[in-house]
C-alpha atoms as a PDB file:
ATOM      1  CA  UNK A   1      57.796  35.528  81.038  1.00  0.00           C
ATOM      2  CA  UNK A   2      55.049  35.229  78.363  1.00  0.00           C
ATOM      3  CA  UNK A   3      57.065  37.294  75.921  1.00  0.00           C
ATOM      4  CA  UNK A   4      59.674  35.525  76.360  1.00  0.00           C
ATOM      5  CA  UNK A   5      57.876  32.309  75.310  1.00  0.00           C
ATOM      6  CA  UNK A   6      56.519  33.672  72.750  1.00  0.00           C
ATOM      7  CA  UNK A   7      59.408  35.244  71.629  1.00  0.00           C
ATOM      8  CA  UNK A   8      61.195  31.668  71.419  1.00  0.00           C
ATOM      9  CA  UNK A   9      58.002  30.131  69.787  1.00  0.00           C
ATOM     10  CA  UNK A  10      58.522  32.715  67.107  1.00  0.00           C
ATOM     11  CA  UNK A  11      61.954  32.214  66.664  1.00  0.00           C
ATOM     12  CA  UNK A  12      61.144  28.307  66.595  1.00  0.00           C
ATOM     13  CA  UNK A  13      58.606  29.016  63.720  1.00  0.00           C
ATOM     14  CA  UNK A  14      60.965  31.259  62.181  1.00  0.00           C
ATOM     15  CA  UNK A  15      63.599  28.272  62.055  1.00  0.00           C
ATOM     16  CA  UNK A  16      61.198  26.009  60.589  1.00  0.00           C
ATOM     17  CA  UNK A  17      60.007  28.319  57.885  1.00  0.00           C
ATOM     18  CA  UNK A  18      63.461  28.153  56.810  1.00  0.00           C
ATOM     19  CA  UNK A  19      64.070  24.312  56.951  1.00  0.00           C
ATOM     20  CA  UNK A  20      61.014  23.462  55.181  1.00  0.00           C
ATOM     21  CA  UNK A  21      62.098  26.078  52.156  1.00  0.00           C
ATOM     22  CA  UNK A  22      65.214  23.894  52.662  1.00  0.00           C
ATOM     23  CA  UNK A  23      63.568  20.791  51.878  1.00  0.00           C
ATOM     24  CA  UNK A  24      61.164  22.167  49.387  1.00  0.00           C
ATOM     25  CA  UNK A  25      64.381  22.837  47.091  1.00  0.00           C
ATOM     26  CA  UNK A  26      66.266  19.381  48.219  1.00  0.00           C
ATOM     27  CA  UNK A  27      62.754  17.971  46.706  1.00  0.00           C
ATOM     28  CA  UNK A  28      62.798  20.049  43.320  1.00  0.00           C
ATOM     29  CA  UNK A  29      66.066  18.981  42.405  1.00  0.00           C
ATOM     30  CA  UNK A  30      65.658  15.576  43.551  1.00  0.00           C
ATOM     31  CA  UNK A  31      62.594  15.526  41.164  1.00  0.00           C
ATOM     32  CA  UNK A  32      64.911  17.075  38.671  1.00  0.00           C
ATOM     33  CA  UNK A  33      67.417  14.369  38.525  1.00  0.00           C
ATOM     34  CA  UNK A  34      64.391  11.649  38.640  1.00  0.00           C
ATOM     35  CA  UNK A  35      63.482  13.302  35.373  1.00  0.00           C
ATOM     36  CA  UNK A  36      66.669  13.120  33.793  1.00  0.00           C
ATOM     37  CA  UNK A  37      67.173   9.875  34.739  1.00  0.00           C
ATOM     38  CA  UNK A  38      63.825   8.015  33.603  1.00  0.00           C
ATOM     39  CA  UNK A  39      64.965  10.277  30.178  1.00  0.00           C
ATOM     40  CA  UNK A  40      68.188   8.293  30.178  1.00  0.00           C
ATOM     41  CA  UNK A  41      66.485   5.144  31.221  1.00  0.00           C
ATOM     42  CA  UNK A  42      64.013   5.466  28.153  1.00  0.00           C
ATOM     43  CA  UNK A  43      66.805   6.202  25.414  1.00  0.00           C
ATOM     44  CA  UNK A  44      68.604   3.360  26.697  1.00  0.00           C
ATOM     45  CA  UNK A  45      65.626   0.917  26.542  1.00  0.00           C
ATOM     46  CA  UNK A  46      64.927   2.459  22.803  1.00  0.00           C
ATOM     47  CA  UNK A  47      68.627   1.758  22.064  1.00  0.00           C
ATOM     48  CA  UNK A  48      68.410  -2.026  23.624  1.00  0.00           C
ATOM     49  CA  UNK A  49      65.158  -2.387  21.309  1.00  0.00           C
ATOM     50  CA  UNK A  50      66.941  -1.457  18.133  1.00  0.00           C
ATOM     51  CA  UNK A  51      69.897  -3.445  18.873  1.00  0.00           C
ATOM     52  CA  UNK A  52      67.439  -6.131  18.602  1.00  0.00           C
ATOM     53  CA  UNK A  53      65.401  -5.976  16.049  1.00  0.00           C
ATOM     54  CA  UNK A  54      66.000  -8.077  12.906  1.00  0.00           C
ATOM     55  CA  UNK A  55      68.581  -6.375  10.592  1.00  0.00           C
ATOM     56  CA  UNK A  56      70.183  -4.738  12.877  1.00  0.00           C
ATOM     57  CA  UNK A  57      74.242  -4.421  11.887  1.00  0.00           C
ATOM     58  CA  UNK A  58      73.588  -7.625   9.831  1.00  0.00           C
ATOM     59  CA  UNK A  59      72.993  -9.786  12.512  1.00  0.00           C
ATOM     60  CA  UNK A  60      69.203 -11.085  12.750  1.00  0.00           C
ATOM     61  CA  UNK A  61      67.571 -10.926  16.283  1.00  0.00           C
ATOM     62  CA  UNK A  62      67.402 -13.990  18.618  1.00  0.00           C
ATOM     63  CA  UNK A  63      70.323 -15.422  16.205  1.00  0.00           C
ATOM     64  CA  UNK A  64      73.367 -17.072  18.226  1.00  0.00           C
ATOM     65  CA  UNK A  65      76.575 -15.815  16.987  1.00  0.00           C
ATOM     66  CA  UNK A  66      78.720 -18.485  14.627  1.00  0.00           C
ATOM     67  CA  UNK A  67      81.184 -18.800  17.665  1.00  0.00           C
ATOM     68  CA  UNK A  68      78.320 -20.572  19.455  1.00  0.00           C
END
């Protein structure tokens, strides 16, 4: 009787082990992508800036268009 509780505590612990390595790696990669994406979110916010800064493609910052 005892063995076989332990037995099925081990096996429990055993199961666990493995679903916590699971989420260990889900993490990592989520991290991974989190990385990439604040990457992406800075080159876009650097592109945004440039776009407008005075002088940029001929058209002065803050300027409305002629259509306006």
């Amino acid at each position: 009787m005892i063995e076989k509780r332990l037995e099925n505590i081990e096996t429990k612990i055993s199961y666990q082990e493995d679903q916590i390595d699971e989420l260990n790696k889900t993490i990592y990669q989520q991290q991974q992508k989190l990385e990439r994406l604040e990457a992406i979110c800075a080159s876009l916010a650097r592109h945004i800036q440039s776009m407008t800064e005075p002088g940029h493609e001929g058209i002065p910052a803050n300027e409305k268009p002629p259509h306006y």
